[in-house]
N, C-alpha and C. Protein backbone atom coordinates (compact mmCIF):
# COMPACT_ATOMS: atom_id res chain seq x y z
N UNK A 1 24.37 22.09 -1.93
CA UNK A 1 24.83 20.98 -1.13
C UNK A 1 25.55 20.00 -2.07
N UNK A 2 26.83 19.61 -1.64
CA UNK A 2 27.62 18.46 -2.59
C UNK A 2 28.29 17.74 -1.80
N UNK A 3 28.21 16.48 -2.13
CA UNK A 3 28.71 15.77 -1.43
C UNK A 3 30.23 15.25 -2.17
N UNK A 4 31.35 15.57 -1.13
CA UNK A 4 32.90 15.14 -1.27
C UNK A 4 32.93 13.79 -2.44
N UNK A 5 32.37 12.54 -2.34
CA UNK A 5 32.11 11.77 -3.35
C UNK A 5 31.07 11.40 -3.83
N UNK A 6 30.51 11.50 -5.32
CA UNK A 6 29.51 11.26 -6.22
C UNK A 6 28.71 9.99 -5.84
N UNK A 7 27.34 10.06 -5.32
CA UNK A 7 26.43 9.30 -4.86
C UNK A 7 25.95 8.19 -5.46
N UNK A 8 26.02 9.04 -6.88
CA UNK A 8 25.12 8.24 -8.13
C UNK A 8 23.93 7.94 -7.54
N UNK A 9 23.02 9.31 -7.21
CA UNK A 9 21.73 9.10 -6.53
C UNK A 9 20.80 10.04 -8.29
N UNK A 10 21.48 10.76 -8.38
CA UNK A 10 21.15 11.55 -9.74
C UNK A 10 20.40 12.96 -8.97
N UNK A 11 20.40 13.71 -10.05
CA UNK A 11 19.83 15.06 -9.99
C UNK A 11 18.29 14.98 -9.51
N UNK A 12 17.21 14.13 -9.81
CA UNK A 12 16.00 14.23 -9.70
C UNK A 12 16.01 13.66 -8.19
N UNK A 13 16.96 12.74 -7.48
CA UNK A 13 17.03 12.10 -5.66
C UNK A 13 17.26 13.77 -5.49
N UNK A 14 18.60 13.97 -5.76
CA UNK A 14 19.07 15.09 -5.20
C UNK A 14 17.97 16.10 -4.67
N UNK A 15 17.18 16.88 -5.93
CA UNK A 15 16.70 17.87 -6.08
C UNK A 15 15.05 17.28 -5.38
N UNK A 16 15.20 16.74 -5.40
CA UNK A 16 13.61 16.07 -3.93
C UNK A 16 13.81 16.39 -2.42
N UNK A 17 15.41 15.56 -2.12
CA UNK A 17 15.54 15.73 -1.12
C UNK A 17 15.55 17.17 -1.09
N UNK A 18 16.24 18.16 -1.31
CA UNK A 18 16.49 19.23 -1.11
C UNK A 18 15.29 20.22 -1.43
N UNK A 19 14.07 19.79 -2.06
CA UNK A 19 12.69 20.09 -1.76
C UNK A 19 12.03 20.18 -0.58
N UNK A 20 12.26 18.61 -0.25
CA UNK A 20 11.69 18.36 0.87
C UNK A 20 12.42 18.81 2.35
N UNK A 21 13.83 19.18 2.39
CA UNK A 21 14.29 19.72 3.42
C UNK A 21 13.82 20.95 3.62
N UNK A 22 13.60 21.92 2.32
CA UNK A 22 13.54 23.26 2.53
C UNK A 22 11.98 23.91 2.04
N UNK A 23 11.23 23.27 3.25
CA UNK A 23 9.45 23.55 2.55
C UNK A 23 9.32 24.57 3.31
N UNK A 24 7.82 25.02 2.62
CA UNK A 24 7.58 26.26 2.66
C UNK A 24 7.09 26.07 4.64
N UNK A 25 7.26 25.57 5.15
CA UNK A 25 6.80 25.41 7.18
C UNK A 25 8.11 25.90 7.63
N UNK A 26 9.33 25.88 6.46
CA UNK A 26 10.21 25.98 7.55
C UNK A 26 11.11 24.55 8.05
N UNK A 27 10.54 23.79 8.34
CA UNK A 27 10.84 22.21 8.72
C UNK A 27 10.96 21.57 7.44
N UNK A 28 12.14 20.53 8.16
CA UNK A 28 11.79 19.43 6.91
C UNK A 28 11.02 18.89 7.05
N UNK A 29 10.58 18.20 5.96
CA UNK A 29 9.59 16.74 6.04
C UNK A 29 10.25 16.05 6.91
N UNK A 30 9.36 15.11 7.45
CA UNK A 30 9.45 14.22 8.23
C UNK A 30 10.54 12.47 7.09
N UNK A 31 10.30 12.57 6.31
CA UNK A 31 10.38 11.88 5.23
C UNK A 31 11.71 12.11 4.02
N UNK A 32 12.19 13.03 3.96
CA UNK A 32 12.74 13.67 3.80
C UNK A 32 13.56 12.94 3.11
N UNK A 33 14.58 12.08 3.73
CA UNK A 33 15.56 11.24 2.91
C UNK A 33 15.29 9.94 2.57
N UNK A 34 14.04 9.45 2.60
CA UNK A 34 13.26 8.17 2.49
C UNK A 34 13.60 7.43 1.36
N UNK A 35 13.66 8.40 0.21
CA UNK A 35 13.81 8.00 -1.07
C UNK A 35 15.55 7.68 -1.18
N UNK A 36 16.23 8.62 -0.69
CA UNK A 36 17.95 8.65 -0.84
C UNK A 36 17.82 7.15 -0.49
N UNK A 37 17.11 7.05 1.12
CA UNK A 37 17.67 5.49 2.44
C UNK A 37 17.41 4.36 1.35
N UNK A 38 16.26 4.19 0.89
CA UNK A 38 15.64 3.14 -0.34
C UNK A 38 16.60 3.08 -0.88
N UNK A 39 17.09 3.94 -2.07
CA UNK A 39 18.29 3.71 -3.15
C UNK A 39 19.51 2.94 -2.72
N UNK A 40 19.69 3.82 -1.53
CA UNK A 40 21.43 3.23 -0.87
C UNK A 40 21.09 1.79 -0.73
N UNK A 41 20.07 1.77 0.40
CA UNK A 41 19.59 0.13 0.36
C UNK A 41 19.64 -0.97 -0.56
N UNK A 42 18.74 -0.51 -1.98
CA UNK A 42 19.40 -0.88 -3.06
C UNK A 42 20.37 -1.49 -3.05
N UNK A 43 21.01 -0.49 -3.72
CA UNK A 43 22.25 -0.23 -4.30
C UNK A 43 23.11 -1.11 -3.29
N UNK A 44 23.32 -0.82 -1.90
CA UNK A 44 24.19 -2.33 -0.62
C UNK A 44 23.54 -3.88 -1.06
N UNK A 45 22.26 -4.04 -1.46
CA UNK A 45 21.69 -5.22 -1.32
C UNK A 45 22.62 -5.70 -2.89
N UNK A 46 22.60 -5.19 -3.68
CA UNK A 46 23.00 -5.53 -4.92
C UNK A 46 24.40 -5.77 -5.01
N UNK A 47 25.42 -5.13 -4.22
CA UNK A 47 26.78 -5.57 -4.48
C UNK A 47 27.28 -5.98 -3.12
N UNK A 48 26.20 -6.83 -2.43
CA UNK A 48 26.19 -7.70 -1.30
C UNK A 48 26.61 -10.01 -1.76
């Protein structure tokens, strides 16, 4: 999975989310992009 422009979420966001999408149930987590939503949040609050 890549996204068209560089997130600057880093390899260790990346490779979570994409843990957590592809668990062993089949389903994603419920939770899933929790950590990505936090960062972006961040990251808007700061060059707000």
């Amino acid at each position: 999975m890549q996204a068209s422009e560089p997130l600057k979420f880093g390899a260790k966001i990346r490779i979570q989310i994409e843990t957590d999408i592809c668990t062993e149930s089949g389903r994603p987590s419920a939770n899933c992009f929790e950590n990505a939503r936090r960062l972006a949040v961040s990251i808007l609050e700061q060059s707000m």
